[in-house]
PDB file of N, CA and C in Angstrom:
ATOM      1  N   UNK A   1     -16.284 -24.296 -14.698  1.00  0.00           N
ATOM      2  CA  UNK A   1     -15.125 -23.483 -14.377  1.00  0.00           C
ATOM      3  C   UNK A   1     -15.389 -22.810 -13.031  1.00  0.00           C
ATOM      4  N   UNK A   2     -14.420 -22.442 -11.941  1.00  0.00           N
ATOM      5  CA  UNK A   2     -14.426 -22.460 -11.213  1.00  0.00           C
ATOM      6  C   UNK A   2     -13.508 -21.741 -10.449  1.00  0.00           C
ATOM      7  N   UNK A   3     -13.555 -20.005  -9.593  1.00  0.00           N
ATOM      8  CA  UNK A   3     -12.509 -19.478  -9.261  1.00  0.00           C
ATOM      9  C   UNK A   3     -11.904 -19.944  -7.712  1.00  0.00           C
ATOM     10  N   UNK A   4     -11.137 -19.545  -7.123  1.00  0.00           N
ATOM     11  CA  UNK A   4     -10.508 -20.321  -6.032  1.00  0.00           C
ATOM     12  C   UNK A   4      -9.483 -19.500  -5.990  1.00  0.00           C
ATOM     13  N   UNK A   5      -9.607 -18.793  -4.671  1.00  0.00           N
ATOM     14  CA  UNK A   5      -8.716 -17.524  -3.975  1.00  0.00           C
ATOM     15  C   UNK A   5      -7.424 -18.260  -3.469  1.00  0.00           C
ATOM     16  N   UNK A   6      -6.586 -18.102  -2.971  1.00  0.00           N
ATOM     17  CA  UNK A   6      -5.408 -18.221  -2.553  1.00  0.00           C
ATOM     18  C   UNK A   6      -4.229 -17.344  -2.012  1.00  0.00           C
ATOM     19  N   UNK A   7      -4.852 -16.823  -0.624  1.00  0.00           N
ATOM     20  CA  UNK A   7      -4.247 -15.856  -0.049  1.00  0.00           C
ATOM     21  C   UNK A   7      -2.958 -16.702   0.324  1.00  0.00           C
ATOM     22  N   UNK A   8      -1.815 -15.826   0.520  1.00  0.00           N
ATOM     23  CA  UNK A   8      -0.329 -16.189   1.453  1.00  0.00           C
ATOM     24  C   UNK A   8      -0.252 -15.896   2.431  1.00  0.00           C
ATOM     25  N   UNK A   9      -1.317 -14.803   3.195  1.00  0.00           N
ATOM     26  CA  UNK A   9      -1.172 -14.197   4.633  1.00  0.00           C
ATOM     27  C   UNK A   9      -0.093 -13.415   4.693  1.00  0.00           C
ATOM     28  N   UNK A  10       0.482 -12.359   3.561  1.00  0.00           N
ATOM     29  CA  UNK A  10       1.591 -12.110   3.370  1.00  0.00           C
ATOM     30  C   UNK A  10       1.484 -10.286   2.616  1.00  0.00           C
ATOM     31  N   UNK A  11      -0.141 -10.883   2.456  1.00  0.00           N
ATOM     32  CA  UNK A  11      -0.657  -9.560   1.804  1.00  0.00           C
ATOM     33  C   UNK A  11      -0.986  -9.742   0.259  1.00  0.00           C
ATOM     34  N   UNK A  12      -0.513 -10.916  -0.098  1.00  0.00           N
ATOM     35  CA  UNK A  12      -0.758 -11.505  -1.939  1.00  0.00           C
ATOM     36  C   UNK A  12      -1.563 -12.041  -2.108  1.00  0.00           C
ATOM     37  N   UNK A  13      -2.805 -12.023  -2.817  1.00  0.00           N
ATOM     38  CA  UNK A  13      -3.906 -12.853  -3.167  1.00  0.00           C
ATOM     39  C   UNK A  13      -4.279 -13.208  -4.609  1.00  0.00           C
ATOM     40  N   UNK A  14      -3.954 -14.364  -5.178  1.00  0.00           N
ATOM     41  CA  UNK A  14      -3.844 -15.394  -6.030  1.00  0.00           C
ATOM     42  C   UNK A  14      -5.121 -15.807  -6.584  1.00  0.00           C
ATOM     43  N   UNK A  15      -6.177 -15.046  -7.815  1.00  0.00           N
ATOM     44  CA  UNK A  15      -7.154 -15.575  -7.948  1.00  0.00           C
ATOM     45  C   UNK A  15      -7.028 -16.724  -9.081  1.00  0.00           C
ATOM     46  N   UNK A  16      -7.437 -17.960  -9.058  1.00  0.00           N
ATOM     47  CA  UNK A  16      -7.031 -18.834 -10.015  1.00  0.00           C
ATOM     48  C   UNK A  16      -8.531 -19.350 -10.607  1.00  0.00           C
ATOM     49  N   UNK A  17      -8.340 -19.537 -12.126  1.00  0.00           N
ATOM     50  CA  UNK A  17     -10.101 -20.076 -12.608  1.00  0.00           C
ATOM     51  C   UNK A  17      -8.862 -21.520 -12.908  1.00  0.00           C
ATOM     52  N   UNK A  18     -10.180 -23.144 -12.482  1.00  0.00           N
ATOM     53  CA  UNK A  18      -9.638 -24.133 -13.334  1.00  0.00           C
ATOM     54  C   UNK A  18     -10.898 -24.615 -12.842  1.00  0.00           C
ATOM     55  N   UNK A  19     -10.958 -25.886 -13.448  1.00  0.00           N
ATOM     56  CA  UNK A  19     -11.973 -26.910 -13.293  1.00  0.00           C
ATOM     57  C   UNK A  19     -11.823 -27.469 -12.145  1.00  0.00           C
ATOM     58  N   UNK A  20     -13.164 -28.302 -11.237  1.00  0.00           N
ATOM     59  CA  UNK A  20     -13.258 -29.033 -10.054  1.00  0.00           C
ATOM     60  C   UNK A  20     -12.883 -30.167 -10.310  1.00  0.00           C
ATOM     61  N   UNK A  21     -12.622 -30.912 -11.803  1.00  0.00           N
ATOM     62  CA  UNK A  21     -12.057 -31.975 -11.946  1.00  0.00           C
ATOM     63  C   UNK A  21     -10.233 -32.128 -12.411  1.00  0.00           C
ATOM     64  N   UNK A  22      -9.578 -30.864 -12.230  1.00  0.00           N
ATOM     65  CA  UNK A  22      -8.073 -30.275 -11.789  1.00  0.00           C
ATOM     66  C   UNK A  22      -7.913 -31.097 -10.730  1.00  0.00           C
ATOM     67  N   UNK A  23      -6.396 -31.716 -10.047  1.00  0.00           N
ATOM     68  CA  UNK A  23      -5.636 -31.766  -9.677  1.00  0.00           C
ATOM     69  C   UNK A  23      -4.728 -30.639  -8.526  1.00  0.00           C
ATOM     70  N   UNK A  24      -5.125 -30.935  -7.082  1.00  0.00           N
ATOM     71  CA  UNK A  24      -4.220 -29.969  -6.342  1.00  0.00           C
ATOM     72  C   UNK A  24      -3.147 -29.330  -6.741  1.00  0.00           C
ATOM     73  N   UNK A  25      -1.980 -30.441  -7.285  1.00  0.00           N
ATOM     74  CA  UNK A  25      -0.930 -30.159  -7.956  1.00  0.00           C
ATOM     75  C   UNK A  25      -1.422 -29.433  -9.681  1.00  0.00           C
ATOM     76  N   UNK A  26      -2.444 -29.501  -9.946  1.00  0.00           N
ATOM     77  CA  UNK A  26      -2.382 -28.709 -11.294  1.00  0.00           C
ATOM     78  C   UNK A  26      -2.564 -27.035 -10.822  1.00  0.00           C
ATOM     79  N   UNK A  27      -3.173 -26.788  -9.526  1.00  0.00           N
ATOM     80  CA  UNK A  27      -3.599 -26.051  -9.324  1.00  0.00           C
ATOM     81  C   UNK A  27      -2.479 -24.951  -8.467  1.00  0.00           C
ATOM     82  N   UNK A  28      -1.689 -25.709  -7.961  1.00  0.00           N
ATOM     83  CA  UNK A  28       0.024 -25.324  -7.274  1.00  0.00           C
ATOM     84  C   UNK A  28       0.379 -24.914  -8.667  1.00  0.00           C
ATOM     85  N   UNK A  29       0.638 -25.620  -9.873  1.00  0.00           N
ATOM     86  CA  UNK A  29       0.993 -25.077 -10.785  1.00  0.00           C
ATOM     87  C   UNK A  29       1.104 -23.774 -11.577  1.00  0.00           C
ATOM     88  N   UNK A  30      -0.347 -23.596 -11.097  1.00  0.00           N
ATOM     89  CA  UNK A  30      -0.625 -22.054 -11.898  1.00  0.00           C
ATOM     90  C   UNK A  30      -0.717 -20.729 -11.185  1.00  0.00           C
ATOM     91  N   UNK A  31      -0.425 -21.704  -9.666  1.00  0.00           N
ATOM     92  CA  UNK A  31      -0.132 -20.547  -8.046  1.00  0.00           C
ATOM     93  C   UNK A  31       1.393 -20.254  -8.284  1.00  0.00           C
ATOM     94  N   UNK A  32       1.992 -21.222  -9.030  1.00  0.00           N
ATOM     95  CA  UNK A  32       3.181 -20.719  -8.906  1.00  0.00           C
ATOM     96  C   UNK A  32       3.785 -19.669  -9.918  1.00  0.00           C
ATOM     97  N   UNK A  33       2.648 -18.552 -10.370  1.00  0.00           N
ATOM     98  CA  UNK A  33       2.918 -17.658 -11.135  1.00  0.00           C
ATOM     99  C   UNK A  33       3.316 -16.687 -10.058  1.00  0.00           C
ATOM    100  N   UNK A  34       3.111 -16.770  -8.946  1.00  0.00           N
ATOM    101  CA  UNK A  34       3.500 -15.991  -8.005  1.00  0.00           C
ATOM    102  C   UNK A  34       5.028 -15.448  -8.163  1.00  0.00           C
ATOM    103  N   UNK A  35       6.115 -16.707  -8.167  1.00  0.00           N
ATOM    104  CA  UNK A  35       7.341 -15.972  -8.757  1.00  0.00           C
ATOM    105  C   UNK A  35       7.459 -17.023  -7.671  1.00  0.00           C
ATOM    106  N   UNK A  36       7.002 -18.140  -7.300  1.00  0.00           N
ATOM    107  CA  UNK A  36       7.504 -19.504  -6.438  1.00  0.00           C
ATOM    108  C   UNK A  36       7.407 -20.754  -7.185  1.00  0.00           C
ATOM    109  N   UNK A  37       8.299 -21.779  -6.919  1.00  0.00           N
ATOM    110  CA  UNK A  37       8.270 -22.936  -7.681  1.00  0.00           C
ATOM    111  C   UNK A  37       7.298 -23.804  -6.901  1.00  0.00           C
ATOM    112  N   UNK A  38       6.784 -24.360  -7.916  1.00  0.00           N
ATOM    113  CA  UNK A  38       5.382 -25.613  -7.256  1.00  0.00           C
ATOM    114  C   UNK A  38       5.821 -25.923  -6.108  1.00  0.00           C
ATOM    115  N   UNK A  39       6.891 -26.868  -6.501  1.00  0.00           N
ATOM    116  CA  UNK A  39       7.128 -28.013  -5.252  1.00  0.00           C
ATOM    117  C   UNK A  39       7.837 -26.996  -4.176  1.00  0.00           C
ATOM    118  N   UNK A  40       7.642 -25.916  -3.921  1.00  0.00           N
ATOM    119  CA  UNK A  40       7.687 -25.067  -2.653  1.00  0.00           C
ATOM    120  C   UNK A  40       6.650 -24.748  -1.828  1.00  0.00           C
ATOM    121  N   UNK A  41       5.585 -24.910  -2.957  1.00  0.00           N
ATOM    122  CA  UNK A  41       3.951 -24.099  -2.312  1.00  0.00           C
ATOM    123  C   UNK A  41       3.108 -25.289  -1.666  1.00  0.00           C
ATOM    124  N   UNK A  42       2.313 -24.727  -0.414  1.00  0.00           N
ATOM    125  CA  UNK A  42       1.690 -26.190   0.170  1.00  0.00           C
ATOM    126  C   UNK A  42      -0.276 -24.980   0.600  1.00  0.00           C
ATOM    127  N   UNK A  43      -0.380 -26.216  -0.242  1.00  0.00           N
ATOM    128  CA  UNK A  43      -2.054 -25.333  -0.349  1.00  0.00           C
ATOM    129  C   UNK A  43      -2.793 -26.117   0.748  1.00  0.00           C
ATOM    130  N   UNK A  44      -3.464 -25.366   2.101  1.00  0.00           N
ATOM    131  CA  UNK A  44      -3.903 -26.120   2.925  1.00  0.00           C
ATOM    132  C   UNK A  44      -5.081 -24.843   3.405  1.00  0.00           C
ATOM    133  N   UNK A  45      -6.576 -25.826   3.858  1.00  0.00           N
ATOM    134  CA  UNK A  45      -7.122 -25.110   4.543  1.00  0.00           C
ATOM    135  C   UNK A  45      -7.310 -25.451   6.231  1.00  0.00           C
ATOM    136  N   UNK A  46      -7.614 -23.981   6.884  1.00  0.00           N
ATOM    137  CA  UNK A  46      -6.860 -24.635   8.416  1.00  0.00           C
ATOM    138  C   UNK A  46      -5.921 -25.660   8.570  1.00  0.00           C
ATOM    139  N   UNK A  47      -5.825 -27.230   9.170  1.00  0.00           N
ATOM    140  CA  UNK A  47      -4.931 -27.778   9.332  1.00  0.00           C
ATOM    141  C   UNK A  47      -5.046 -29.017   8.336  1.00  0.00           C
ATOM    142  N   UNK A  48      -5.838 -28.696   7.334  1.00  0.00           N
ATOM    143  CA  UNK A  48      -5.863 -29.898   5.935  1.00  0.00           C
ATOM    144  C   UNK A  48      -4.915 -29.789   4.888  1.00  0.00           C
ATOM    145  N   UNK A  49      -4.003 -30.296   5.327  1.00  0.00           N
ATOM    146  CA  UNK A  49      -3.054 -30.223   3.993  1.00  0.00           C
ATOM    147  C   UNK A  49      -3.342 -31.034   2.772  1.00  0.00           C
ATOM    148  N   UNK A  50      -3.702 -30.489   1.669  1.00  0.00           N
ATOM    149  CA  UNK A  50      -4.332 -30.739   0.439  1.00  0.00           C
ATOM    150  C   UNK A  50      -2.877 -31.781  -0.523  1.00  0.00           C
ATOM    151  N   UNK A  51      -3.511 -32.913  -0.435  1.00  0.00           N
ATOM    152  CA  UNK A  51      -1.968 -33.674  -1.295  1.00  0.00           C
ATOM    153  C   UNK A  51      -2.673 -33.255  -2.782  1.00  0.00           C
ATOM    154  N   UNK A  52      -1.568 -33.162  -3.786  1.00  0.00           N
ATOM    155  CA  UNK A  52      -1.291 -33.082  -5.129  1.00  0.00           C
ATOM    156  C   UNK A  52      -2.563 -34.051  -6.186  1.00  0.00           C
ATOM    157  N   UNK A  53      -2.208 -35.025  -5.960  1.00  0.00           N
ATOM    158  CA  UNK A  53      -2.689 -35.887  -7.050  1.00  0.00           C
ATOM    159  C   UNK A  53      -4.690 -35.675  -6.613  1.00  0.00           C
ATOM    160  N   UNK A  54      -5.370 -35.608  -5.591  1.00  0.00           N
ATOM    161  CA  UNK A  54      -6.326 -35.443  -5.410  1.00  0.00           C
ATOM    162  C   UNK A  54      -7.197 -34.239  -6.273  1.00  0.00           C
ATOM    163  N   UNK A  55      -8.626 -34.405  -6.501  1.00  0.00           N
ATOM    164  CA  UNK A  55      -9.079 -33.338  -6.968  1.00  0.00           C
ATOM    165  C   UNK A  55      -9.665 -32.509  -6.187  1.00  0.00           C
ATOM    166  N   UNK A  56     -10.258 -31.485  -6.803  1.00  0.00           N
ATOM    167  CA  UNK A  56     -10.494 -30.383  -6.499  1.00  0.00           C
ATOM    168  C   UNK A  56     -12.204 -30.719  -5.870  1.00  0.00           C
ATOM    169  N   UNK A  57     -12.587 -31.429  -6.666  1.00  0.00           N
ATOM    170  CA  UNK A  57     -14.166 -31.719  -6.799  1.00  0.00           C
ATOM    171  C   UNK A  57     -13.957 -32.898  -5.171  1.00  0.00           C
ATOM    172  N   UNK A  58     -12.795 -34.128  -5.142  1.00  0.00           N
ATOM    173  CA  UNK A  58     -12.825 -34.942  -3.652  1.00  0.00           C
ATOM    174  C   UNK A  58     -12.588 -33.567  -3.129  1.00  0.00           C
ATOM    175  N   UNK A  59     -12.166 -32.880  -2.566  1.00  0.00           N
ATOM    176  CA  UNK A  59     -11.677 -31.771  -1.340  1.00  0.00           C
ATOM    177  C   UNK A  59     -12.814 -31.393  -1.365  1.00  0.00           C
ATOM    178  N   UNK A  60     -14.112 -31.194  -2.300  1.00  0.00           N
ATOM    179  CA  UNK A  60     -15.472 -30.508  -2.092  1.00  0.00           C
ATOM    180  C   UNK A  60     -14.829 -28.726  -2.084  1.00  0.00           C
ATOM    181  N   UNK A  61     -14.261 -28.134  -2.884  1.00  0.00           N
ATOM    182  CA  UNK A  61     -13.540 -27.338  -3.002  1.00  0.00           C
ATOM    183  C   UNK A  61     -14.498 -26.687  -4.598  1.00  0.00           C
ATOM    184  N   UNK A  62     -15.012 -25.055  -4.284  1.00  0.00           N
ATOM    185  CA  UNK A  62     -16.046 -25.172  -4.883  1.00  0.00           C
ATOM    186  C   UNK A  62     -15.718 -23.155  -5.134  1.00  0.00           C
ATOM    187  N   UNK A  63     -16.523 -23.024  -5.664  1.00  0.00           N
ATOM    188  CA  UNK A  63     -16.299 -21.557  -6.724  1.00  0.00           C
ATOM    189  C   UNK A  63     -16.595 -20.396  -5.592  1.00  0.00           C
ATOM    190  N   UNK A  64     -14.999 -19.571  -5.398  1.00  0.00           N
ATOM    191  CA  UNK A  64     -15.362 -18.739  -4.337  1.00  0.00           C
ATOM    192  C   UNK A  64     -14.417 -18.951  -3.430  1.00  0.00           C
ATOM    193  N   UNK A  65     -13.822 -20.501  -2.840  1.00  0.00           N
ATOM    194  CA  UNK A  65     -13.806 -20.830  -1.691  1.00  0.00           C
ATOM    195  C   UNK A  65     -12.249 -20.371  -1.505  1.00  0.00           C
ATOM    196  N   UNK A  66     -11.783 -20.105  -0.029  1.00  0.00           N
ATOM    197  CA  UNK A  66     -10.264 -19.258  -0.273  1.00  0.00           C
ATOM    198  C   UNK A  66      -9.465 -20.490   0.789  1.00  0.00           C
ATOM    199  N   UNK A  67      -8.481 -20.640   0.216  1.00  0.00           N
ATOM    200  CA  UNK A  67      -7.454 -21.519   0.597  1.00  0.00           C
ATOM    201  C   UNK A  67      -6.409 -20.349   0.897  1.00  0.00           C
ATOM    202  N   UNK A  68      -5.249 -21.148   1.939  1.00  0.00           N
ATOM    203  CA  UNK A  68      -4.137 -20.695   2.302  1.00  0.00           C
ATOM    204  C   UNK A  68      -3.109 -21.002   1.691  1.00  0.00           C
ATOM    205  N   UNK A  69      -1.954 -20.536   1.323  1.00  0.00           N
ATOM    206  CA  UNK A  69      -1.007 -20.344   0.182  1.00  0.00           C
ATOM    207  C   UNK A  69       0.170 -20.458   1.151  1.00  0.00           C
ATOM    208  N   UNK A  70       0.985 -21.502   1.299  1.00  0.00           N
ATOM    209  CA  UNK A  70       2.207 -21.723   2.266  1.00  0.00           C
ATOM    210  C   UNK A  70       3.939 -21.784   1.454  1.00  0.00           C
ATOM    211  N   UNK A  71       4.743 -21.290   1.893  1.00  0.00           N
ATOM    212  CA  UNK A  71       5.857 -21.399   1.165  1.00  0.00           C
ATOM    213  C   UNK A  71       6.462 -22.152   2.406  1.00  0.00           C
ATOM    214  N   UNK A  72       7.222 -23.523   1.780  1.00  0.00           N
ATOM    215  CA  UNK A  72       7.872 -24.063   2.288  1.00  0.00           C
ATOM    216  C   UNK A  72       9.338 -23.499   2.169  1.00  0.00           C
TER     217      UNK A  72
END
C-alpha cells in the first residue's frame, strides 16, 4: 500500500493510499472525491502526462511521491 499526494496548484491537496499495481485511471477515480468527475482530471508530472490504463508500479510511481492534479 502506498500513499501518493496530488496537489491542484490551487491550494487542494489530495492524499490517496492504493496499491502500485492500481491503474492511473483507478487512481483519477478516487481523486475525483474532490467534487470533479474522472474524465475531467489529468494526473501529470512536469510534462508526463500519465495515460489511464497504465500502472502505477510502470510510471515507477512510489510511496510519498506528489503528482500534479489538472482540471480539464
Amino acid at each position: 500500500m502506498i500513499e501518493v499526494v496530488l496537489n491542484d496548484r490551487l491550494g487542494k491537496k489530495v492524499r490517496v493510499k492504493c496499491n502500485d499495481d492500481d491503474t492511473v485511471g483507478d487512481l483519477k477515480l478516487v481523486a475525483a472525491q474532490t467534487g470533479t468527475r474522472a474524465d475531467k482530471i489529468r494526473i501529470q508530472k512536469w510534462y508526463t502526462i500519465y495515460k489511464d490504463h497504465i500502472t502505477l508500479k510502470d510510471y515507477e510511481i512510489h510511496d510519498g511521491m506528489g503528482l500534479e492534479l489538472y482540471y480539464n
